[in-house]
Protein backbone atom coordinates (compact mmCIF):
# COMPACT_ATOMS: atom_id res chain seq x y z
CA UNK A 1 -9.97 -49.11 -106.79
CA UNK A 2 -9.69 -45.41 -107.88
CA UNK A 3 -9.91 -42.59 -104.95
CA UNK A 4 -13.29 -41.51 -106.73
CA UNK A 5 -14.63 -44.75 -106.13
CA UNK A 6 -13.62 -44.81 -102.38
CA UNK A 7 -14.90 -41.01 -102.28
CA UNK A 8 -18.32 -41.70 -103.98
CA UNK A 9 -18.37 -44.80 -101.76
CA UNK A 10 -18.06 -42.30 -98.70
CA UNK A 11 -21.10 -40.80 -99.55
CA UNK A 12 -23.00 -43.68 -99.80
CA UNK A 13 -21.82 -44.61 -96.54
CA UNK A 14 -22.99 -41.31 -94.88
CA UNK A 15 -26.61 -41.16 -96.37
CA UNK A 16 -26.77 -44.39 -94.64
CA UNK A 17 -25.96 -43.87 -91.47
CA UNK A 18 -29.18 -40.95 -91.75
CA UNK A 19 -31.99 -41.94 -89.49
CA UNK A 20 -34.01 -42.30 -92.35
CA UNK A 21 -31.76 -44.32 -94.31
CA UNK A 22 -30.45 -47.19 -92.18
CA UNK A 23 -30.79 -48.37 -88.59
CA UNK A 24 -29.15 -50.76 -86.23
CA UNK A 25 -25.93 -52.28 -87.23
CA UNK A 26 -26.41 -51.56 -91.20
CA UNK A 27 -25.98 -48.17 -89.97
CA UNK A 28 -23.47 -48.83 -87.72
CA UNK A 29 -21.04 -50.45 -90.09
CA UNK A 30 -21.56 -47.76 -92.72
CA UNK A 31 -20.39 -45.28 -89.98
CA UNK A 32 -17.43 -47.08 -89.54
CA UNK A 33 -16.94 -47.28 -93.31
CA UNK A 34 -17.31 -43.39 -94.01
CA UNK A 35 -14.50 -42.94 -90.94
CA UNK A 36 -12.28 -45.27 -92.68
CA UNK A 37 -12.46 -43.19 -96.05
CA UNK A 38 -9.49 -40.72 -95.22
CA UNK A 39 -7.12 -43.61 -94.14
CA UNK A 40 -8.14 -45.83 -97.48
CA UNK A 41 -7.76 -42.67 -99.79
CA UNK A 42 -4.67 -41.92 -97.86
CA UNK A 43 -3.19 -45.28 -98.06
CA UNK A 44 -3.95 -45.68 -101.67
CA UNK A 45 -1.95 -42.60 -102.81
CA UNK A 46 0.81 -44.15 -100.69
CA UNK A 47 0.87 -47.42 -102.27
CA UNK A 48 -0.11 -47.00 -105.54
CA UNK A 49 -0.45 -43.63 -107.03
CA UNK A 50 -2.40 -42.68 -109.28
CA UNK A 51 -0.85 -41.34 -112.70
CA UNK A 52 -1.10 -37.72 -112.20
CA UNK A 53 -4.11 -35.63 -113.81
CA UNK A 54 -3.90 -34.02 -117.00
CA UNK A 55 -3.18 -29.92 -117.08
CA UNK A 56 -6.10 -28.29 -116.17
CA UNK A 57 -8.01 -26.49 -119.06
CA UNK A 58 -7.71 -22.98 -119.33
CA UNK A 59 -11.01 -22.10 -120.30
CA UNK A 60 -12.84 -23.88 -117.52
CA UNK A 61 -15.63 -21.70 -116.26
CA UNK A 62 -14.46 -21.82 -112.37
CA UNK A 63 -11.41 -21.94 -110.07
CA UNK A 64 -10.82 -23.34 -106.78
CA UNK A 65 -8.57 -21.96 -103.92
CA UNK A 66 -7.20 -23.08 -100.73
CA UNK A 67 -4.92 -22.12 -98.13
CA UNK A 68 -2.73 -23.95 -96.00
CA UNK A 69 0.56 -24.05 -93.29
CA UNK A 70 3.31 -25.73 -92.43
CA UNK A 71 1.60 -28.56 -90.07
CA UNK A 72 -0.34 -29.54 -92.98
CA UNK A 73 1.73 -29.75 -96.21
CA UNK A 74 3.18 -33.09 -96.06
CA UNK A 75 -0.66 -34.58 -97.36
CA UNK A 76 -1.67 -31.23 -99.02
CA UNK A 77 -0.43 -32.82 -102.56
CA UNK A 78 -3.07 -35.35 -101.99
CA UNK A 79 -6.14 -32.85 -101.63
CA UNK A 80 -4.80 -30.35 -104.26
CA UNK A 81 -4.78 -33.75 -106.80
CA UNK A 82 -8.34 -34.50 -105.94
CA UNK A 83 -9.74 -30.75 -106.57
CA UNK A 84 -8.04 -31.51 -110.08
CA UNK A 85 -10.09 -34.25 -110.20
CA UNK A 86 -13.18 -32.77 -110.37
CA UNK A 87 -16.09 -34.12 -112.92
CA UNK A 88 -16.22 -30.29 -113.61
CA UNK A 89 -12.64 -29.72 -113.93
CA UNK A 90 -11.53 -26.07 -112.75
CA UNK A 91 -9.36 -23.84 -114.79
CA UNK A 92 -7.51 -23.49 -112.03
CA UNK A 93 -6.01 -23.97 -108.24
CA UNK A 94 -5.19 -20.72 -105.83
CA UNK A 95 -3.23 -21.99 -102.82
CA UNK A 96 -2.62 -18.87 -100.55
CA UNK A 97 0.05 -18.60 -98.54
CA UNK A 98 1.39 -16.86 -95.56
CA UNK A 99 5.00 -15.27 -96.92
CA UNK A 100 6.31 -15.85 -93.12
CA UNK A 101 5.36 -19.30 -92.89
CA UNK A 102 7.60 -20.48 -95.81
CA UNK A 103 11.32 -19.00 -95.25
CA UNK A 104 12.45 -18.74 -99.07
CA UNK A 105 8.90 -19.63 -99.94
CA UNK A 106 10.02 -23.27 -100.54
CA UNK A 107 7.48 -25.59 -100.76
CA UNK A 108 7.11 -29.82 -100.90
CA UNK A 109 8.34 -31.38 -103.99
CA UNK A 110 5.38 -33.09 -104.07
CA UNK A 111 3.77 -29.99 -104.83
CA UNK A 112 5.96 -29.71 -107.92
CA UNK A 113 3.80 -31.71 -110.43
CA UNK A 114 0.86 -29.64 -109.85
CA UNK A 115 2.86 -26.85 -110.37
CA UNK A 116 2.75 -27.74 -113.74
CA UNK A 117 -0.19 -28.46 -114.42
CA UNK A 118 -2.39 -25.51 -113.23
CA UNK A 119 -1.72 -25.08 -109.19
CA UNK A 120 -0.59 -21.34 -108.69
CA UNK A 121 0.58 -19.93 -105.56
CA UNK A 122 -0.48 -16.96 -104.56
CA UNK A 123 1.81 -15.55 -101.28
CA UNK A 124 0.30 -13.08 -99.11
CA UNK A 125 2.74 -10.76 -96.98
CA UNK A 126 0.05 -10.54 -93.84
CA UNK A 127 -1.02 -13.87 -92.22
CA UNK A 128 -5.00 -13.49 -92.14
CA UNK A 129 -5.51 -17.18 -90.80
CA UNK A 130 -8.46 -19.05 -92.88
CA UNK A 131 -9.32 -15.35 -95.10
CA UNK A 132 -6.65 -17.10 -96.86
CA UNK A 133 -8.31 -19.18 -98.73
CA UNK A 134 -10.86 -16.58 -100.51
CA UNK A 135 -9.54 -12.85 -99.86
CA UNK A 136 -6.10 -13.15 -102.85
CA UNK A 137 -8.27 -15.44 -105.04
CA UNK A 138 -11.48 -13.01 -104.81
CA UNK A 139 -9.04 -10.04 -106.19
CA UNK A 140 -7.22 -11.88 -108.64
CA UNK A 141 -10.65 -13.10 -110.69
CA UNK A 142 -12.30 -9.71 -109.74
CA UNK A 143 -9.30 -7.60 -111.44
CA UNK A 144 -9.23 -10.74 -114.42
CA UNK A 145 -11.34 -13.01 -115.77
CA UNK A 146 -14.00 -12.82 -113.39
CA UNK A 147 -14.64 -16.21 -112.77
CA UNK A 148 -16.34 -17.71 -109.84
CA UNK A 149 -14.60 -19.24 -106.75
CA UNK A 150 -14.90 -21.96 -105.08
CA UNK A 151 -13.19 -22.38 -101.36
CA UNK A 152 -12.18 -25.77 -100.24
CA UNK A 153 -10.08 -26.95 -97.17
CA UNK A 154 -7.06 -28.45 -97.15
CA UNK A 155 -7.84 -30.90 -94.24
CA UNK A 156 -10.47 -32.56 -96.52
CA UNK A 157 -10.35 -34.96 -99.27
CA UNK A 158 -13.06 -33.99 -101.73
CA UNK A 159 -15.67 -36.29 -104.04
CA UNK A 160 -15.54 -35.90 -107.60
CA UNK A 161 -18.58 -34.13 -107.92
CA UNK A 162 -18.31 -31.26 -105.14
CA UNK A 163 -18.19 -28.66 -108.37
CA UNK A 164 -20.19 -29.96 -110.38
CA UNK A 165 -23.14 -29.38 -107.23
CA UNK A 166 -22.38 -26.23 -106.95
CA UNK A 167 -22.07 -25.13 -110.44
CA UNK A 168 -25.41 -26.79 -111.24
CA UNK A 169 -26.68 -24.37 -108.48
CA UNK A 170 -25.06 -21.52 -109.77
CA UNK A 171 -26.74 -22.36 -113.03
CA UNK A 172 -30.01 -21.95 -111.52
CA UNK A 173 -29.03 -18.79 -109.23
CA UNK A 174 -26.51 -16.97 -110.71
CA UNK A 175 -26.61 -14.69 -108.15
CA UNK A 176 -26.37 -16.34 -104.67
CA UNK A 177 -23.82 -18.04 -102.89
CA UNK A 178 -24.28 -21.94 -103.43
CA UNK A 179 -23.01 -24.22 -100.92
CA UNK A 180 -22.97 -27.83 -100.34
CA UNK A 181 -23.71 -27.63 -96.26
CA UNK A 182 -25.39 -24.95 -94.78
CA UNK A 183 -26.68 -23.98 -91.07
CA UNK A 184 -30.25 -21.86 -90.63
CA UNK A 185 -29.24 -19.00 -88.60
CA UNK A 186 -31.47 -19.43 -85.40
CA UNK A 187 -31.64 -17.81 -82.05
CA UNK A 188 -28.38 -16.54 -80.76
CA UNK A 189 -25.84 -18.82 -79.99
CA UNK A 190 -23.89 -20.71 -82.50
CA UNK A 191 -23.73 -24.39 -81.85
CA UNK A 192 -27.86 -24.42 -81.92
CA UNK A 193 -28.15 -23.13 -85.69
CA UNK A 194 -29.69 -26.79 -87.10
CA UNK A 195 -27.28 -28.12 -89.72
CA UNK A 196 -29.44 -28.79 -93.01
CA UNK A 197 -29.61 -31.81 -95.48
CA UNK A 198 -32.00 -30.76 -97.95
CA UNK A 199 -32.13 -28.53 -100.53
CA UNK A 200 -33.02 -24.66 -99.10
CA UNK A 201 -32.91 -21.00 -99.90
CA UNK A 202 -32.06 -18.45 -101.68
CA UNK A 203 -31.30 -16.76 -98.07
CA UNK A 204 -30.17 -14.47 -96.26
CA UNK A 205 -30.62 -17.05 -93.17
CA UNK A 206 -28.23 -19.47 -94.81
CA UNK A 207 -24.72 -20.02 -93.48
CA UNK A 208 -22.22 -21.26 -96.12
CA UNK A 209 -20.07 -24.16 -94.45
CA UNK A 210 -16.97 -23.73 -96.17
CA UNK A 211 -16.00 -27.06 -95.19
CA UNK A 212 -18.02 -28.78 -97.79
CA UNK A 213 -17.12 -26.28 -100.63
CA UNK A 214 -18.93 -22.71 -101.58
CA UNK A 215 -19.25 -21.19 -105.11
CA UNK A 216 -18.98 -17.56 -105.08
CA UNK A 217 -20.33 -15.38 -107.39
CA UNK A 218 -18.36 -12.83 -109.19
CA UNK A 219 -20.51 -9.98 -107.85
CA UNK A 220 -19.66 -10.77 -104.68
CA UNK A 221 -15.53 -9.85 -105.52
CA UNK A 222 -16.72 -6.19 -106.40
CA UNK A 223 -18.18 -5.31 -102.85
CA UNK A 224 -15.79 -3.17 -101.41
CA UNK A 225 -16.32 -3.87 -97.75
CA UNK A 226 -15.77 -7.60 -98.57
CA UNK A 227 -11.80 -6.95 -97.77
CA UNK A 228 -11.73 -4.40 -94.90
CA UNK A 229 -9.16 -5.91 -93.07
CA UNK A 230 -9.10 -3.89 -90.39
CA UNK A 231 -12.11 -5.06 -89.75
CA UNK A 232 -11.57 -8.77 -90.09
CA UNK A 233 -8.60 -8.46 -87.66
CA UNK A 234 -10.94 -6.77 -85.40
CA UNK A 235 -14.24 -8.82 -84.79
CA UNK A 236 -13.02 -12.48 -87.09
CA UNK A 237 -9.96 -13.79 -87.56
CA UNK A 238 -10.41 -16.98 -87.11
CA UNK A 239 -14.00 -17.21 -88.54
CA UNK A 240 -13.68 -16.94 -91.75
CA UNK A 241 -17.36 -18.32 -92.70
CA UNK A 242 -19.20 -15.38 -90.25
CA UNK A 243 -17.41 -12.96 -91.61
CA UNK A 244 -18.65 -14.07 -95.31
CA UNK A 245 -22.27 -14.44 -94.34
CA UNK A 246 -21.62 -11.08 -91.87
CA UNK A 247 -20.73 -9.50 -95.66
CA UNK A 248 -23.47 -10.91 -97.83
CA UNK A 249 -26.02 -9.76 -96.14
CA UNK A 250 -24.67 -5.87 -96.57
CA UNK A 251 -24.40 -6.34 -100.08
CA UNK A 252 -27.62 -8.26 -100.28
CA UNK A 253 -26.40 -11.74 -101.16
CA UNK A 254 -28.48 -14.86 -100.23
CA UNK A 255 -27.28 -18.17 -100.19
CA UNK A 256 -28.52 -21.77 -101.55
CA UNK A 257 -28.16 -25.31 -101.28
CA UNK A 258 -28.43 -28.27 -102.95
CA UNK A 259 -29.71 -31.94 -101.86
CA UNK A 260 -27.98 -33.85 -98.95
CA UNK A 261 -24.22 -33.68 -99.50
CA UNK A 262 -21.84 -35.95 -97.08
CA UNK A 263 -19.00 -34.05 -94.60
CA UNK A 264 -16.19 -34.99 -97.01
CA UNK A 265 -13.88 -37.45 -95.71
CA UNK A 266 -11.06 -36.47 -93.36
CA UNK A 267 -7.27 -35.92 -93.87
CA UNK A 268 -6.02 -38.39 -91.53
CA UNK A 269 -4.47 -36.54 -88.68
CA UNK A 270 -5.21 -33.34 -89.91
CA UNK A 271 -7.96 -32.42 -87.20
CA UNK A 272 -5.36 -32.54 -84.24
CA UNK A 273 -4.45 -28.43 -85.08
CA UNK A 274 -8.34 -27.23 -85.98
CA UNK A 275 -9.88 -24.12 -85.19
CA UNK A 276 -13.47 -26.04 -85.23
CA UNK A 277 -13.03 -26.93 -81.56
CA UNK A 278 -12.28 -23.37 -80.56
CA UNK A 279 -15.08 -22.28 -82.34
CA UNK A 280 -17.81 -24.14 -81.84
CA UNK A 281 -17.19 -25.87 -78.74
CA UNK A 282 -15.21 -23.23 -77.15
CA UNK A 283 -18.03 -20.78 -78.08
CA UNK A 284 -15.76 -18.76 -80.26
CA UNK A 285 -18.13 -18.50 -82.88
CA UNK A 286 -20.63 -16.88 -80.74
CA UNK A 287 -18.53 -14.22 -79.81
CA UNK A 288 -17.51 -13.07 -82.73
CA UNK A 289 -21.47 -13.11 -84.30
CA UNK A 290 -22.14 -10.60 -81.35
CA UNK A 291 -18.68 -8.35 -82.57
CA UNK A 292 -19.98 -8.64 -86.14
CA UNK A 293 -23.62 -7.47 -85.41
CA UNK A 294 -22.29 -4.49 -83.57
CA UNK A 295 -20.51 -3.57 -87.05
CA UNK A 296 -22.12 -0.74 -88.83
């Protein structure tokens, strides 16, 4: 079995466990099944890796970055293979990283392969947390090529056809943000904006999860304001997605979605240093929505 079976299998899994899908213990076992995913995926890189993935082709029509630290390198090799996988195959990979968190910037040798074969590092003197994995990759394509961007986590492993989604959305609205998961911005506090799973927008109600992967247009890299870091130090930090949606609305960008797309599966272990829990549970996220609405 191929990780893009076991990843297309994880999807499967979590459109059944939907109400509408699946009750009782049909549901229940496909739950259990879609947990499993990141341990199976995991476990089957370990025991039997795949041959590597040919070089990435330089005139794909995309790129994808990511950022990442210390805590979470030893599987990163693992993600960064998958986003290679795509259906849609980028032209390339940004991984961002903090200067101060790699002495001698020396990095895994597992990274090594993917070196060669279109991962580029791009190091950043000033640790700006998750802004990582969008603000060096929005310059780079908005002083070259101009390509659009797609963000992806590094605690995630990734279905084969997260790009191809989102490019099929960008095909339609060249314009807007496109994003596999999205919350309606409703009301005032955070953790009640309803999480959608159908198709909605163009809006300017529409918060890109960047969990599930967001395609950025190139437009979007022009807007000055977009990397105000004083500002970003000031009011988000550590809320990388608010800030973005806090942005597109001042330069008029709305944001879509397509169909029902499953939380990809998990990096196992990765989700004991998260900032989710701080800012959704903790109420984090609330606080800084307040600080950015106060922004001129």
């Amino acid at each position: 079995m191929t990780p893009e079976i076991l990843l297309n299998q994880h999807q499967r899994y979590k459109e059944m466990t939907r109400l509408e899908k699946a009750r009782g213990l049909r549901r229940l076992l496909a739950g259990g099944m879609a947990t499993m995913t990141g341990r199976r995926v995991l476990r089957l890189y370990r025991n039997r890796r795949p041959a590597l993935p040919e070089p990435l082709p330089a005139d794909g029509a995309y790129v994808i970055s990511l950022t990442s630290f210390p805590p979470r390198m030893e599987n990163l090799w693992i993600v960064v293979d998958l986003l290679m996988r795509q259906t849609v195959r980028p032209a390339a990979v940004y991984l961002c990283l903090y200067e101060g968190d790699f002495p001698g910037k020396k990095l895994p040798s597992s990274l090594d392969p993917y070196l060669e074969r279109g991962l580029q590092v791009l190091w950043a003197e000033e640790d700006m947390k998750p802004h990582l994995k969008y603000f060096y990759a929005f310059r780079k394509e908005a002083e070259g090529l101009g390509r659009p961007v797609m963000t992806a986590d590094d605690d995630l492993f990734y279905a084969p056809d997260t790009a191809s989604r989102l490019l099929r959305l960008h095909a339609a609205y060249p314009e807007a943000v496109c994003a596999n998961i999205v919350r309606r911005i409703e009301g005032e506090h955070y953790a009640g904006w309803p999480l959608l799973t159908e198709a909605a927008g163009p809006s300017e109600d529409l918060l890109a999860l960047g969990f599930g992967g967001v395609l950025y247009p190139p437009a979007f890299f022009r807007f000055g304001p977009l990397y105000d870091r004083e500002k970003i130090l000031r009011t988000s930090l550590k809320a990388d997605d608010l800030w973005l949606k806090y942005i597109e609305r001042k330069a008029g960008i709305p944001v879509v979605s397509g169909d029902y797309f499953a939380h990809p599966a998990e990096v196992p272990s990765s989700q004991l240093i998260s900032l989710s829990s701080q800012n959704v549970a903790g109420a984090g996220n609330d606080r800084v929505w307040e600080a950015l609405q106060g922004e001129k």
